[in-house]
PDB file of N, CA and C in Angstrom:
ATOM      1  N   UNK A   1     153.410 179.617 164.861  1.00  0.00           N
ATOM      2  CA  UNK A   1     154.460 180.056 163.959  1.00  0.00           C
ATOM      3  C   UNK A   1     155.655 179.123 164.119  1.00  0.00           C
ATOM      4  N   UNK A   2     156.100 178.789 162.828  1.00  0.00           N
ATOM      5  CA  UNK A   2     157.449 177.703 163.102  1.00  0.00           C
ATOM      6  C   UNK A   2     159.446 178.472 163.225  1.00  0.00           C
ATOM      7  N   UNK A   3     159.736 178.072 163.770  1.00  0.00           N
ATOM      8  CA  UNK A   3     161.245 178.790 163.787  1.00  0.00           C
ATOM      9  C   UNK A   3     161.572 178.090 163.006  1.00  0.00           C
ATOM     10  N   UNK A   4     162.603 178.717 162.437  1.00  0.00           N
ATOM     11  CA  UNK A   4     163.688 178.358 161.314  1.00  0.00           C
ATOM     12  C   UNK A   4     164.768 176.894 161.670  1.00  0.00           C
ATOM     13  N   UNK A   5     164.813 176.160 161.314  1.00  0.00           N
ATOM     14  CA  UNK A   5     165.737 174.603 161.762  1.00  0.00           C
ATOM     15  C   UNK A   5     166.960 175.477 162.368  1.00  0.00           C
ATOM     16  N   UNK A   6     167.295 174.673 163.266  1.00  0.00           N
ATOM     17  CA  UNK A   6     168.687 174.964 163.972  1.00  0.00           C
ATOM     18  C   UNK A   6     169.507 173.717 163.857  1.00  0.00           C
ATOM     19  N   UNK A   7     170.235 174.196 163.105  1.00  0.00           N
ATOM     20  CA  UNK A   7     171.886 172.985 162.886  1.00  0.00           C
ATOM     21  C   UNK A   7     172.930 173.521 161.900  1.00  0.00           C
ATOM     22  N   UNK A   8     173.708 172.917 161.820  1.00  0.00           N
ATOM     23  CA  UNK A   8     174.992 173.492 161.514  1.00  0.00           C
ATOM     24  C   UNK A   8     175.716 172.315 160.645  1.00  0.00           C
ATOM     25  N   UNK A   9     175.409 171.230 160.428  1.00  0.00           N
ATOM     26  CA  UNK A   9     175.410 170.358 159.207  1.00  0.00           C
ATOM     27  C   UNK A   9     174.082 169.338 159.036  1.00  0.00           C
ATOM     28  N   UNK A  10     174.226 169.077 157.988  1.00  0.00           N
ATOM     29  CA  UNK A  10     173.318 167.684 157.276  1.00  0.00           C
ATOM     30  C   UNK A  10     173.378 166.627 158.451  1.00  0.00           C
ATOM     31  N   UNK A  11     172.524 165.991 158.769  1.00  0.00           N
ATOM     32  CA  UNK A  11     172.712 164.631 159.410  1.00  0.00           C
ATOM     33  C   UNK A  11     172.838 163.982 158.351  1.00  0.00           C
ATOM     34  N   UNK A  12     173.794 162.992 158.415  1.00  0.00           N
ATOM     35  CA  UNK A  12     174.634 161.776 157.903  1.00  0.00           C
ATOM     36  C   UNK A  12     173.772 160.223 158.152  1.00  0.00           C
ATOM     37  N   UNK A  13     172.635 160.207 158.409  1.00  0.00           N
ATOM     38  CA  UNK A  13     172.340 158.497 158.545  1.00  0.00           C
ATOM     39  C   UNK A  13     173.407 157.229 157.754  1.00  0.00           C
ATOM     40  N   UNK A  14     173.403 156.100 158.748  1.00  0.00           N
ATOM     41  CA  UNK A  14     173.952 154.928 157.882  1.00  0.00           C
ATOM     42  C   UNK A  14     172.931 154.450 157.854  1.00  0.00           C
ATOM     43  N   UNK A  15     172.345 153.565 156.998  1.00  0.00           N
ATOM     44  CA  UNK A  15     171.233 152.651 156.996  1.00  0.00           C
ATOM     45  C   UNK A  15     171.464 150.862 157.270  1.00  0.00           C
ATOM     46  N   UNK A  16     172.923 150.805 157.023  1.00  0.00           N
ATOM     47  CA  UNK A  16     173.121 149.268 157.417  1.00  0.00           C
ATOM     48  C   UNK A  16     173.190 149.444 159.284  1.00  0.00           C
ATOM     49  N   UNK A  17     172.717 150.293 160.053  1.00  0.00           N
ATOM     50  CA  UNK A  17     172.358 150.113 161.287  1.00  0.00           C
ATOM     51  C   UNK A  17     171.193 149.596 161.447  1.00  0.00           C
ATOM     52  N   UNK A  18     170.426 149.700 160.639  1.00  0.00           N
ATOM     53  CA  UNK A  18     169.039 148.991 160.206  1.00  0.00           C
ATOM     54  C   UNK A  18     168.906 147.381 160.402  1.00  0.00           C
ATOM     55  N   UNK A  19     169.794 147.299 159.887  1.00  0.00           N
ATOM     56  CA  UNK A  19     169.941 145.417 158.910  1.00  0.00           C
ATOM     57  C   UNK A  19     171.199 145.202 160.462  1.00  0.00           C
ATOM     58  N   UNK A  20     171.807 145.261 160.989  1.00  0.00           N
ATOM     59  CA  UNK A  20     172.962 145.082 161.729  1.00  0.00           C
ATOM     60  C   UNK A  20     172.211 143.981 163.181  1.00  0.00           C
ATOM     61  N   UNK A  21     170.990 143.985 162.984  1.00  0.00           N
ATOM     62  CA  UNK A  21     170.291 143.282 164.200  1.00  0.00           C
ATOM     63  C   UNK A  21     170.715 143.060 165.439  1.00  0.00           C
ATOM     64  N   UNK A  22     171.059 144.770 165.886  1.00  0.00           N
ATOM     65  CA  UNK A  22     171.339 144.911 167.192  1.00  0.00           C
ATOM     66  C   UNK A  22     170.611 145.971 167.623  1.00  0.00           C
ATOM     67  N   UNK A  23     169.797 145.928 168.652  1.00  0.00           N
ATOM     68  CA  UNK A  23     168.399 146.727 168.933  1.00  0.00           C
ATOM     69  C   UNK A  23     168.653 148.167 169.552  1.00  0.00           C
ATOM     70  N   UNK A  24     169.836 148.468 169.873  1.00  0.00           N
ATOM     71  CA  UNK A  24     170.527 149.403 170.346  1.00  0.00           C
ATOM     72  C   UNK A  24     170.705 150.494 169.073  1.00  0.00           C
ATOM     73  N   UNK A  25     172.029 149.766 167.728  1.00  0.00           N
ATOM     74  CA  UNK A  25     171.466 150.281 167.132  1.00  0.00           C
ATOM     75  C   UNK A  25     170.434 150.767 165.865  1.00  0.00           C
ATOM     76  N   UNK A  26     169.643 149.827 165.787  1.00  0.00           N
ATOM     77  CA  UNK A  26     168.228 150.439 165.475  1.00  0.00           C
ATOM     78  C   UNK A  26     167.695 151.350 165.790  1.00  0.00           C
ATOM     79  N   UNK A  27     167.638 151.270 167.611  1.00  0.00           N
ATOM     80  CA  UNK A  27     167.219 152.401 168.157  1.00  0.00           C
ATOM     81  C   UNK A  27     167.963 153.611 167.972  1.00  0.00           C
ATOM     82  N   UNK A  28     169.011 153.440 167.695  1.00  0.00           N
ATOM     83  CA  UNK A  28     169.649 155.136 167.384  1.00  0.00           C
ATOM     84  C   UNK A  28     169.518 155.735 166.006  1.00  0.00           C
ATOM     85  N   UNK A  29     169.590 154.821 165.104  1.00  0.00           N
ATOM     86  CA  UNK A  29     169.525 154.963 163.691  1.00  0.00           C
ATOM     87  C   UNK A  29     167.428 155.936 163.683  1.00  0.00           C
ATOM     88  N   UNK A  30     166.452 155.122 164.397  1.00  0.00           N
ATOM     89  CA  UNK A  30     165.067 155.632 164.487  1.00  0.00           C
ATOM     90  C   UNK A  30     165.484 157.315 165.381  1.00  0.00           C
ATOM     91  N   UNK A  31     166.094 157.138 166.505  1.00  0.00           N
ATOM     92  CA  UNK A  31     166.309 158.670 166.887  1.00  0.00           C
ATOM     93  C   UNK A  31     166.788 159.545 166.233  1.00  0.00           C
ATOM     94  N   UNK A  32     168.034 159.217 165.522  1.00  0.00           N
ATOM     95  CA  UNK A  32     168.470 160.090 164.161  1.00  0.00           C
ATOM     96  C   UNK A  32     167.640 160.535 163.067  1.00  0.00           C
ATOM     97  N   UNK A  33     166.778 159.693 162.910  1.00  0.00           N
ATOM     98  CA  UNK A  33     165.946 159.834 161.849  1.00  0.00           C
ATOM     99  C   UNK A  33     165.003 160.695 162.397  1.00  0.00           C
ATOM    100  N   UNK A  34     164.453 160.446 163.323  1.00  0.00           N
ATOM    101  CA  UNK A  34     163.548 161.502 163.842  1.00  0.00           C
ATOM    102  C   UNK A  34     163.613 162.741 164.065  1.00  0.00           C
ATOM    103  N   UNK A  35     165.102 162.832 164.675  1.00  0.00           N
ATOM    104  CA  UNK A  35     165.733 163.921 165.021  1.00  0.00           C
ATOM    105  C   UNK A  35     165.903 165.016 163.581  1.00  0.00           C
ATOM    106  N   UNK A  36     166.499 163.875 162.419  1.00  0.00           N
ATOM    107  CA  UNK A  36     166.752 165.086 161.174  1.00  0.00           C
ATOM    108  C   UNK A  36     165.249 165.032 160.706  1.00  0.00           C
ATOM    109  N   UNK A  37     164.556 164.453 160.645  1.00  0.00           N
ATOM    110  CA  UNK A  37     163.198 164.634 160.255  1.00  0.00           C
ATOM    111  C   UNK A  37     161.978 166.314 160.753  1.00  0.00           C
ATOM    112  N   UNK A  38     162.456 166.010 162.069  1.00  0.00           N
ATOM    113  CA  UNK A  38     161.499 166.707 162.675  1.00  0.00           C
ATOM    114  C   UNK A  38     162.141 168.429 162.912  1.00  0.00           C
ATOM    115  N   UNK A  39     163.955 168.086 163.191  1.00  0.00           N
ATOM    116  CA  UNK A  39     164.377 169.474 163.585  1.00  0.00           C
ATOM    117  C   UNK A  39     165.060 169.741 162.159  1.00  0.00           C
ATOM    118  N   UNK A  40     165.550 169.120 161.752  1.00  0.00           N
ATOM    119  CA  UNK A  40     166.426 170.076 159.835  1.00  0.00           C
ATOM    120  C   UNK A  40     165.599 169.679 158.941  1.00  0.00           C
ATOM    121  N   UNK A  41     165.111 168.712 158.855  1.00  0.00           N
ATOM    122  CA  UNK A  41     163.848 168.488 157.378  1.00  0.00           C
ATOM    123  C   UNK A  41     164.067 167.794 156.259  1.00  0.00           C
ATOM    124  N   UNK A  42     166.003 167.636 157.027  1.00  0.00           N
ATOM    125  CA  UNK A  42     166.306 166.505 155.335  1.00  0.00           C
ATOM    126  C   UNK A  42     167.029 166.108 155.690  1.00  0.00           C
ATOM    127  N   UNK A  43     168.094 164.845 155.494  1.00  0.00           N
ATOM    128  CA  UNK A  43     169.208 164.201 155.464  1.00  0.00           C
ATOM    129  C   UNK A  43     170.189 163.228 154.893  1.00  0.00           C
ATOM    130  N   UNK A  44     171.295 162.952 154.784  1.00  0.00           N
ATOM    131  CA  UNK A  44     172.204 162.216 153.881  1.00  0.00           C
ATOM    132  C   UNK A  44     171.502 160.844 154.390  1.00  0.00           C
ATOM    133  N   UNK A  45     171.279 159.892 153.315  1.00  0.00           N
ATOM    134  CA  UNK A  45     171.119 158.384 154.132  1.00  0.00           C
ATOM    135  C   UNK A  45     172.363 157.814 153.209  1.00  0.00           C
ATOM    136  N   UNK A  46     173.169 157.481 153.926  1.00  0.00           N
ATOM    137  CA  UNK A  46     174.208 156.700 153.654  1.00  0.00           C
ATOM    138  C   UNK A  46     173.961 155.046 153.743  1.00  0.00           C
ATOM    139  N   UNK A  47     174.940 153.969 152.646  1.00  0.00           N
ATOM    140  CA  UNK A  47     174.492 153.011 152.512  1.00  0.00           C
ATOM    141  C   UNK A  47     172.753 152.567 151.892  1.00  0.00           C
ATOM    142  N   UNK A  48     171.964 153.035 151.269  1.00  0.00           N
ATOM    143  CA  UNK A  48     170.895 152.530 151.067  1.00  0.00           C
ATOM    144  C   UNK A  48     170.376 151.621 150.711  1.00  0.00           C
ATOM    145  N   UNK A  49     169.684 150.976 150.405  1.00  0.00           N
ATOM    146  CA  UNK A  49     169.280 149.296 150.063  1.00  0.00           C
ATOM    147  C   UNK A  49     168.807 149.961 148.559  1.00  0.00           C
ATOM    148  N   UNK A  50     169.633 150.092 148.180  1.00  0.00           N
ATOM    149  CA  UNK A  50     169.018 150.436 146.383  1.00  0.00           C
ATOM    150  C   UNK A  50     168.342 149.680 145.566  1.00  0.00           C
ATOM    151  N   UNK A  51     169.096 148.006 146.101  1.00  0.00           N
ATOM    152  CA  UNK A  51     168.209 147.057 145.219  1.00  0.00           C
ATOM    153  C   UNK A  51     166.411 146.735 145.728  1.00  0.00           C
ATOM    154  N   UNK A  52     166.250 147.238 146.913  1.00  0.00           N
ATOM    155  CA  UNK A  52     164.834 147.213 146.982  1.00  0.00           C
ATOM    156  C   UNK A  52     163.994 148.113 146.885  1.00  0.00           C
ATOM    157  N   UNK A  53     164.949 149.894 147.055  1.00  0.00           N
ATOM    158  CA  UNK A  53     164.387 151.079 146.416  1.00  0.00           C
ATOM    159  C   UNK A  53     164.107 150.526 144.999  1.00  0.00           C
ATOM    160  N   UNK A  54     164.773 150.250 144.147  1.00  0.00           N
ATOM    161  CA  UNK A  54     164.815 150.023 142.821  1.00  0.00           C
ATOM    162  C   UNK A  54     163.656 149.356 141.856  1.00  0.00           C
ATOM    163  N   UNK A  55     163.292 148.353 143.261  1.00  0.00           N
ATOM    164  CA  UNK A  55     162.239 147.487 142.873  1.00  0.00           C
ATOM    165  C   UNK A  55     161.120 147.875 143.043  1.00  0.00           C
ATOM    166  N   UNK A  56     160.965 148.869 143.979  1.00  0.00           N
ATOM    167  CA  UNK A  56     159.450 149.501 144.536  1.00  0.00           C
ATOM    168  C   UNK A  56     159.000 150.793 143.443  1.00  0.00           C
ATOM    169  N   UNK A  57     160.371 151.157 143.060  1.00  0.00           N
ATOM    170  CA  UNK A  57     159.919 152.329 142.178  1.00  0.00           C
ATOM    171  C   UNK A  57     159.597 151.857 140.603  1.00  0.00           C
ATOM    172  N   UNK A  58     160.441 150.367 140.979  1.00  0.00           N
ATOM    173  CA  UNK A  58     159.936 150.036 139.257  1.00  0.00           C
ATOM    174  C   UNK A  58     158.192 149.235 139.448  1.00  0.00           C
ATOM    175  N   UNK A  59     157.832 148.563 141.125  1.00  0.00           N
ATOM    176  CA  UNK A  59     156.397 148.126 141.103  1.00  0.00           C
ATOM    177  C   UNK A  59     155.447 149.123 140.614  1.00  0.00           C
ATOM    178  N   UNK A  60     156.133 150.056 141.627  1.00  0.00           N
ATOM    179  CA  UNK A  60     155.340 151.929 141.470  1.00  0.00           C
ATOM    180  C   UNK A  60     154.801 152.244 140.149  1.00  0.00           C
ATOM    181  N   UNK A  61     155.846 152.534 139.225  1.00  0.00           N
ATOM    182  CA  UNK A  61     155.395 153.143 138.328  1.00  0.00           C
ATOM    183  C   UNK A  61     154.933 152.198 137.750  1.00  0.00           C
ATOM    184  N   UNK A  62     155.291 150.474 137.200  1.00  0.00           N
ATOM    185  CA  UNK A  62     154.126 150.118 136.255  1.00  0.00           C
ATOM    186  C   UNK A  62     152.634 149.874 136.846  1.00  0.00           C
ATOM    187  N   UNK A  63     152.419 149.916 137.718  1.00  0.00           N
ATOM    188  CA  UNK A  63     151.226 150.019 138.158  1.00  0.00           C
ATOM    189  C   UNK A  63     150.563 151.422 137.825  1.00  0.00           C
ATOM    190  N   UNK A  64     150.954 152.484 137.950  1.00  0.00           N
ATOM    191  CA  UNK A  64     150.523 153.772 137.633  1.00  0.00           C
ATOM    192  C   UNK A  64     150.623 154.034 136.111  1.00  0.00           C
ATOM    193  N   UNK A  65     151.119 153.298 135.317  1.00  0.00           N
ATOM    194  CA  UNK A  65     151.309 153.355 133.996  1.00  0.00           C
ATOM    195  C   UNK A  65     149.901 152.462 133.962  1.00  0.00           C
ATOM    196  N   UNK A  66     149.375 151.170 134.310  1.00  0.00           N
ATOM    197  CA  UNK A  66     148.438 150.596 134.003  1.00  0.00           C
ATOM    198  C   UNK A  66     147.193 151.097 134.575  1.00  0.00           C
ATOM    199  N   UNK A  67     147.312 151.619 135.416  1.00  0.00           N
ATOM    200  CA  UNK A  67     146.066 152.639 135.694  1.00  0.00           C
ATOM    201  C   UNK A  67     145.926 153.855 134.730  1.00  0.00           C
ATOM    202  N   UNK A  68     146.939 154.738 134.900  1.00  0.00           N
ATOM    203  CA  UNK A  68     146.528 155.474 133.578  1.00  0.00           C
ATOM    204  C   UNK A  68     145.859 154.979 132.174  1.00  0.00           C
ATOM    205  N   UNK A  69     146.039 153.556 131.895  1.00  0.00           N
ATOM    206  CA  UNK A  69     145.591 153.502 130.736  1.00  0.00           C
ATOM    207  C   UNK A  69     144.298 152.897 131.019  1.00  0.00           C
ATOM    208  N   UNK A  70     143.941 152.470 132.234  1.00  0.00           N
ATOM    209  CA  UNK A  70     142.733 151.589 132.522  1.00  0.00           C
ATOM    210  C   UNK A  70     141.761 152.764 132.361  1.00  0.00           C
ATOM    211  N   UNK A  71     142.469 154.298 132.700  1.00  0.00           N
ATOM    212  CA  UNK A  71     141.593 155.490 132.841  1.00  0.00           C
ATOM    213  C   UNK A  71     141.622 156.149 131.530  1.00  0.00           C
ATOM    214  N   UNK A  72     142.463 155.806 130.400  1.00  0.00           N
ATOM    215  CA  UNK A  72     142.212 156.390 129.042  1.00  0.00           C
ATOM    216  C   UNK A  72     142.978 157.572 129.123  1.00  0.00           C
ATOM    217  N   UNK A  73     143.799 157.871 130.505  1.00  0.00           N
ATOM    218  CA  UNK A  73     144.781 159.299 130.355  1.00  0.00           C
ATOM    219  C   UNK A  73     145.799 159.345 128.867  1.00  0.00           C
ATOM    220  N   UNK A  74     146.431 158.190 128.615  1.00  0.00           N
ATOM    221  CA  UNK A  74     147.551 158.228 127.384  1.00  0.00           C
ATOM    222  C   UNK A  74     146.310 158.520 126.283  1.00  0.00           C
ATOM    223  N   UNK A  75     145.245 158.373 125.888  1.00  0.00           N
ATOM    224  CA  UNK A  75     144.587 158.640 124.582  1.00  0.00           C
ATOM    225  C   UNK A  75     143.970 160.249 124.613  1.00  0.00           C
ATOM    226  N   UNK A  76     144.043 160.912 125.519  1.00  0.00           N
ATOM    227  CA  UNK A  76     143.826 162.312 125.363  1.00  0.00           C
ATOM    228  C   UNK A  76     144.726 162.880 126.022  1.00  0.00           C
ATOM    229  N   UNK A  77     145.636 162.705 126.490  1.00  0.00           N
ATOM    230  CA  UNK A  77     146.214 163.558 127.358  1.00  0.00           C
ATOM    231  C   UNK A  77     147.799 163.966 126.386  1.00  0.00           C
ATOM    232  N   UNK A  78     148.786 165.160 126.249  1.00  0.00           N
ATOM    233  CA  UNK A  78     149.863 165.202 125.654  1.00  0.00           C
ATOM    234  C   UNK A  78     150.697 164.798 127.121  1.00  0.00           C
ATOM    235  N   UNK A  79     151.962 164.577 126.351  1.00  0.00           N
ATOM    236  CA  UNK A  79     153.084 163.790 126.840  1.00  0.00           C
ATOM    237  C   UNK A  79     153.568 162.686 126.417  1.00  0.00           C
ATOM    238  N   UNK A  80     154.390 161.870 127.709  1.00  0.00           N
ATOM    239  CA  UNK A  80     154.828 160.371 127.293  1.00  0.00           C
ATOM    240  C   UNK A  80     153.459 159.809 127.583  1.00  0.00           C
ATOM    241  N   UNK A  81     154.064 158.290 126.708  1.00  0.00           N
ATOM    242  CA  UNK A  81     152.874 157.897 126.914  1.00  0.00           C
ATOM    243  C   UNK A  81     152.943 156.608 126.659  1.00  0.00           C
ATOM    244  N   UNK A  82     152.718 155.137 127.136  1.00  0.00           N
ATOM    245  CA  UNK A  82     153.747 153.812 127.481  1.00  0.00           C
ATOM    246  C   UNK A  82     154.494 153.273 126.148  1.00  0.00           C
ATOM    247  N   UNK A  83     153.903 153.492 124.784  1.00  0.00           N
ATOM    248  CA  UNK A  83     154.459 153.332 123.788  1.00  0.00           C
ATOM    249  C   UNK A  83     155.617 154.190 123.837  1.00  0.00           C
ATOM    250  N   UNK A  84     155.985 154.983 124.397  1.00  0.00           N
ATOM    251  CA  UNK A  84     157.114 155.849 123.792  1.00  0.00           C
ATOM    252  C   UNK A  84     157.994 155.782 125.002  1.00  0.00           C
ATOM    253  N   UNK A  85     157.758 155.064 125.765  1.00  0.00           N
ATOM    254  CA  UNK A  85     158.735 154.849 127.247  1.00  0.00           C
ATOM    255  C   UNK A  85     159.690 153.398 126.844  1.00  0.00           C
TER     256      UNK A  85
END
């Protein structure tokens, strides 16, 4: 049986502790993360690298747009459908 998260705010991550190439903190930025991961379940990430989120979600979806059609989903299926995107 799981107990209910115990905390009393959001963890706050920075993410340019990431990129800062000092191994110290990396290592705290990975304990934080673990820490809101495992004991609250969610957290603020402050600073994010948007321009490479940005790019993965735009690889993401046209690839899943070209599979759908490799699978014939847009010709029977209702919804969007790449003509109308």
């Amino acid at each position: 049986m799981h107990s209910a998260p115990n905390f009393s705010t959001i963890p706050i991550l920075d993410y340019e502790l990431i990129g800062s190439g000092e191994r110290s903190e990396k290592a705290e930025f990975i304990e934080q993360l673990r820490h809101a991961l495992i004991n609250v379940g969610f957290l603020y990430l402050l600073n994010p690298p948007v321009d490479k989120v940005s790019d993965i979600y735009k690889q993401c979806f046209a690839s899943r747009i070209q599979e759908s059609l490799d699978l014939g989903v847009g010709e029977t299926c209702e919804g969007a459908r790449p003509e109308d995107l």
